[in-house]
N, C-alpha and C. Protein backbone atom coordinates (compact mmCIF):
# COMPACT_ATOMS: atom_id res chain seq x y z
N UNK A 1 0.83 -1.16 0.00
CA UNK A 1 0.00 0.00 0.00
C UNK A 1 0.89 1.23 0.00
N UNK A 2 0.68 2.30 -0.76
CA UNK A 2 1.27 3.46 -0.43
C UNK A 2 0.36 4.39 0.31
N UNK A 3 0.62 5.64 0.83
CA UNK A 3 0.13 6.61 1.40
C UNK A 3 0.95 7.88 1.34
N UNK A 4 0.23 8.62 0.64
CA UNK A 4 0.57 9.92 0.12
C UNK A 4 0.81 10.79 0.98
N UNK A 5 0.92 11.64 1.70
CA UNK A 5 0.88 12.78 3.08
C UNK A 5 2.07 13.04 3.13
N UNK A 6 2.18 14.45 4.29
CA UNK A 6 3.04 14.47 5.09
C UNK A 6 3.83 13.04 5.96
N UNK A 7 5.35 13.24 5.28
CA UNK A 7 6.26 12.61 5.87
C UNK A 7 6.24 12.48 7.86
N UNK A 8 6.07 11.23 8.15
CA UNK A 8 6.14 11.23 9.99
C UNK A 8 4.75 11.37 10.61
N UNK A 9 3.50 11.26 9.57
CA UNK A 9 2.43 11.93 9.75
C UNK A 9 1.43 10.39 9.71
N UNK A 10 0.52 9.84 10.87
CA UNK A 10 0.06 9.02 10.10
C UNK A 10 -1.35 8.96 10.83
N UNK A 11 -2.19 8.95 10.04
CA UNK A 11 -3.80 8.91 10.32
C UNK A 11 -4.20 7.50 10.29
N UNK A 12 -5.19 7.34 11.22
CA UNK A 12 -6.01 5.78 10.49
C UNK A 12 -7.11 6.21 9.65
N UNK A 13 -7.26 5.70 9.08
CA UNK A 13 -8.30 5.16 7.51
C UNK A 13 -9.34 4.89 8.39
N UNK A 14 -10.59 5.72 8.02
CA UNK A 14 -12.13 5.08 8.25
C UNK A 14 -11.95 3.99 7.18
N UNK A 15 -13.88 3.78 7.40
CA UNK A 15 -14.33 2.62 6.35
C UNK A 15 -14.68 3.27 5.45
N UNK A 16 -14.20 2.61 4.15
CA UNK A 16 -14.62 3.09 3.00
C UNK A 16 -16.15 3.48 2.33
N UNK A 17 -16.07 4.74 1.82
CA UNK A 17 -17.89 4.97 1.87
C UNK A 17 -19.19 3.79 0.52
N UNK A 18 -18.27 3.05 0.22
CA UNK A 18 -18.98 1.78 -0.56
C UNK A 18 -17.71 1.24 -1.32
N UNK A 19 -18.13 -0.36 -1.56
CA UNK A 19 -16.94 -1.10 -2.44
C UNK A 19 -17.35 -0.43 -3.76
N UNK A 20 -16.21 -0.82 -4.62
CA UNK A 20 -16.82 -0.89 -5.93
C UNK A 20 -16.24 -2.42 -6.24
N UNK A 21 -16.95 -2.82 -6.93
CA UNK A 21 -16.51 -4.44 -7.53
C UNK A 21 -16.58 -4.64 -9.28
N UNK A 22 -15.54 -4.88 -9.97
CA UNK A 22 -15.35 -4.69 -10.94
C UNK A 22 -14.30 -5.73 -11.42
N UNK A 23 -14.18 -5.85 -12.82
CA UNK A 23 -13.20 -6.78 -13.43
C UNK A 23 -12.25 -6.30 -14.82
N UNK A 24 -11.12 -6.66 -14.49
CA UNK A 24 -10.32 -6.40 -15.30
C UNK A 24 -9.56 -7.80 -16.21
N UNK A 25 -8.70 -7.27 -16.94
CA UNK A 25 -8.18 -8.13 -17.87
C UNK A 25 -7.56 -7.81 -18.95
N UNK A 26 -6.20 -8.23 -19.56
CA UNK A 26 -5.74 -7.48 -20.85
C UNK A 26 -6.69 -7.48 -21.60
N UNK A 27 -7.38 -9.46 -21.95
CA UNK A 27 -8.30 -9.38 -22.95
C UNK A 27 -9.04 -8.40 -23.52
N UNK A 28 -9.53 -8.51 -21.90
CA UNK A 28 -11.17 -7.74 -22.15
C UNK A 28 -11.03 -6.04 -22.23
N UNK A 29 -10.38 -5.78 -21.52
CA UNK A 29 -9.82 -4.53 -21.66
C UNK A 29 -9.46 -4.00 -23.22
N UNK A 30 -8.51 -4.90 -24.04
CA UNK A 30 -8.23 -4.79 -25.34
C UNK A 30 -9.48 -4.97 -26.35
N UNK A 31 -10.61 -5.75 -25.85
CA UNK A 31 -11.63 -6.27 -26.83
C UNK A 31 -12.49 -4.80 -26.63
N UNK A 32 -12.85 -4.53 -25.25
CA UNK A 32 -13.40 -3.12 -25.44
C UNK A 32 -12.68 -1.85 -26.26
N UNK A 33 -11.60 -1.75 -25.76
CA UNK A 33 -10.73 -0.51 -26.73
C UNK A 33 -10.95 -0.71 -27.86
N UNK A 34 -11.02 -1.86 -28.57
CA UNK A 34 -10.80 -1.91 -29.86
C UNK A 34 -13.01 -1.68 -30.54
N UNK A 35 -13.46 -2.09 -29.49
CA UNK A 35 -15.00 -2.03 -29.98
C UNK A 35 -15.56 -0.56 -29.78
N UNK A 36 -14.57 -0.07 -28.66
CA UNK A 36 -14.77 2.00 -29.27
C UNK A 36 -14.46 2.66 -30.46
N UNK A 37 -13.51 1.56 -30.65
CA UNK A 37 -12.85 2.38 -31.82
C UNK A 37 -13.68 1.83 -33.01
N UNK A 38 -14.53 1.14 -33.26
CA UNK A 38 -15.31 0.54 -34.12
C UNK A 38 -15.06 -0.21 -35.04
N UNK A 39 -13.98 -1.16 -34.20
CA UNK A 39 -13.66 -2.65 -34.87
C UNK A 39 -14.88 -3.76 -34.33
N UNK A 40 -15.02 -4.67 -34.90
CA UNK A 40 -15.69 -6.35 -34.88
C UNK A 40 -14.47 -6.59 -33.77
N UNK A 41 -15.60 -7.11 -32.58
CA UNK A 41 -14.50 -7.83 -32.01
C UNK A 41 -15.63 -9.07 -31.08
N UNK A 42 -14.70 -10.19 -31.08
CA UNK A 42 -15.36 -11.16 -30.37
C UNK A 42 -14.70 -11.59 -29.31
N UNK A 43 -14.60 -11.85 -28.10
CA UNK A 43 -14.37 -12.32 -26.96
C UNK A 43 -14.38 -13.93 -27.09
N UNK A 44 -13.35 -14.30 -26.59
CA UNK A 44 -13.16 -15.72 -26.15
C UNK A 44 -12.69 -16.24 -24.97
N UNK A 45 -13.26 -16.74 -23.91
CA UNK A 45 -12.55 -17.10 -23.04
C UNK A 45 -13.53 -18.29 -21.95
N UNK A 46 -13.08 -18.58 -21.43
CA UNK A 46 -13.70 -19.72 -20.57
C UNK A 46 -14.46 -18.60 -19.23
N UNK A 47 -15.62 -19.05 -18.70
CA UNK A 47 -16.02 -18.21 -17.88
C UNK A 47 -17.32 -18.78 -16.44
N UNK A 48 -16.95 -18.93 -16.12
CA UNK A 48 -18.02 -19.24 -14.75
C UNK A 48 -19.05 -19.16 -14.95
N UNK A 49 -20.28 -20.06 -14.53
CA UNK A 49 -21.33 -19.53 -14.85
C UNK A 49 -22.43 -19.56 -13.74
N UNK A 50 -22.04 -17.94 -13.37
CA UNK A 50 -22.54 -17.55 -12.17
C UNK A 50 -22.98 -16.11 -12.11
N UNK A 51 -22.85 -15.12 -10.58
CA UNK A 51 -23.45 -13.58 -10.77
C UNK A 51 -22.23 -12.74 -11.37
N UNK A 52 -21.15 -13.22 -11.53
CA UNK A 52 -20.24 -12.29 -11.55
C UNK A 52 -19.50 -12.54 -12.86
N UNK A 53 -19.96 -13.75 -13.83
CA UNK A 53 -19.67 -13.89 -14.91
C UNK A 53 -21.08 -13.58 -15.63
N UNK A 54 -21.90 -13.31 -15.11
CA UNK A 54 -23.44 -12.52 -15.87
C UNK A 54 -23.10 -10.90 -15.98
N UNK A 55 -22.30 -10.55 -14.80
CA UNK A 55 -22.37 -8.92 -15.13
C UNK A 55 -21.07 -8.88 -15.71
N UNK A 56 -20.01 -9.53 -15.73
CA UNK A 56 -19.59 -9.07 -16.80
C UNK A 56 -19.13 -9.19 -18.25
N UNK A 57 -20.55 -10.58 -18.60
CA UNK A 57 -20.66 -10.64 -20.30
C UNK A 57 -21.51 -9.51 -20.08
N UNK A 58 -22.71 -9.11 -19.37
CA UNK A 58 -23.91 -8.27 -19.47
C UNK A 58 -23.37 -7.01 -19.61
N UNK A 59 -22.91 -6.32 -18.67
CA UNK A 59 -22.52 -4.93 -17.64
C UNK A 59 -21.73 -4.43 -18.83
N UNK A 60 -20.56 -5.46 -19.16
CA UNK A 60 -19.00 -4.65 -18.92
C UNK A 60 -18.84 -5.24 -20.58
N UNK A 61 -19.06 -6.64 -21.33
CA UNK A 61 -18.74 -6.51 -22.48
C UNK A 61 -20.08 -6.82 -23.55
N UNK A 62 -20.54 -6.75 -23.38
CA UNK A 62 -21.99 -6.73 -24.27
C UNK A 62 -22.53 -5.24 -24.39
N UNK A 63 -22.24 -4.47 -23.48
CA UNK A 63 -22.90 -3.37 -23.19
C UNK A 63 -21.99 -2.56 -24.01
N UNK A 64 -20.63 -2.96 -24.41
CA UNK A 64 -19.69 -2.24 -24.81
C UNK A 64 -19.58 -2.30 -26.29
N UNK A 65 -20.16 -3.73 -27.11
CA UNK A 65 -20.53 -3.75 -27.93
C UNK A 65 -19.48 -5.17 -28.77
N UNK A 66 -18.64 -5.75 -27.77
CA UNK A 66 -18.20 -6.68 -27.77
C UNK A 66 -19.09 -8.19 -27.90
N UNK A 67 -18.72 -9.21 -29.39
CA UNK A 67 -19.22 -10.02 -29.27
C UNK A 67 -18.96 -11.22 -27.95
N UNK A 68 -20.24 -11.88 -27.82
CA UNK A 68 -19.88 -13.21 -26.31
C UNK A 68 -20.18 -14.23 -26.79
N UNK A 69 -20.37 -14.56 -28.47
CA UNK A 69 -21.34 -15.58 -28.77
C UNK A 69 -20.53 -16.67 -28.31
N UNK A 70 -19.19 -16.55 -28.59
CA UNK A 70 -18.48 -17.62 -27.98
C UNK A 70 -17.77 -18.33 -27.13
N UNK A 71 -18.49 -17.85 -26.07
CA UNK A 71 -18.23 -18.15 -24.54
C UNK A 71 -18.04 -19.57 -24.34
N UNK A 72 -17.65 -20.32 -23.35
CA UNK A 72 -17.50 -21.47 -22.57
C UNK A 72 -18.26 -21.29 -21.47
N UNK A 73 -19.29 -21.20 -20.86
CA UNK A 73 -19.32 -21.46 -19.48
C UNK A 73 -19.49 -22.50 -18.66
N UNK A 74 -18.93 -22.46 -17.77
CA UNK A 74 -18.34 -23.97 -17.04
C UNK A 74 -19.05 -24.00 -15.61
N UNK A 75 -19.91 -24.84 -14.80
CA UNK A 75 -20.29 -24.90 -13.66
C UNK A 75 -19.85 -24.41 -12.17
N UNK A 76 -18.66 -24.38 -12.60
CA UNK A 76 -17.14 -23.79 -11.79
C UNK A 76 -17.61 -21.99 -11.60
N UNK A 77 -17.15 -21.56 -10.27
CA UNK A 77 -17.79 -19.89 -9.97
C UNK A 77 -16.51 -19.46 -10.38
N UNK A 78 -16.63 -18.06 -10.88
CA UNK A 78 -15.26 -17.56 -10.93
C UNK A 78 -14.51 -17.38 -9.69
N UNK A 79 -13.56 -16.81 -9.77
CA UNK A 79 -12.43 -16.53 -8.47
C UNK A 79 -12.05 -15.05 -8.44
N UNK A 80 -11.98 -14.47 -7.54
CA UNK A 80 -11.20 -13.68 -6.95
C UNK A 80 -9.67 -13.53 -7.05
């Protein structure tokens, strides 16, 4: 962790005012950049099939304009 401040100076941290929960990835990251820019792009990858592999074919690459037709999903939850 870093912490920015005055040197010798140290506060405690409340609780944070909400999580955010989100997912990253070169892939997916690259499949969106490239679907702003208004290339065809299709997604491939193996994926859980659960709440957190729904929001993010749903949320994060469908919404973006990224194809999912060719997903895997596997009974297995994703991971953390």
């Amino acid at each position: 962790m870093v912490a920015l401040g005055a040197a010798g100076r140290s506060r405690r941290c409340g609780p944070p005012p909400a999580l955010l929960v989100d997912h990253a990835g070169a892939e997916s990251n690259t499949c969106v950049g490239l679907a702003r820019l208004g290339l065809r792009v299709v997604w491939v990858s193996r994926l859980g099939a659960d709440a957190a592999g729904d929001r993010i074919l749903g949320a994060l690459l469908q919404a973006e304009g990224v194809e999912t037709q060719f997903r895997r999903d596997t009974p297995a939850p994703n991971r953390v």
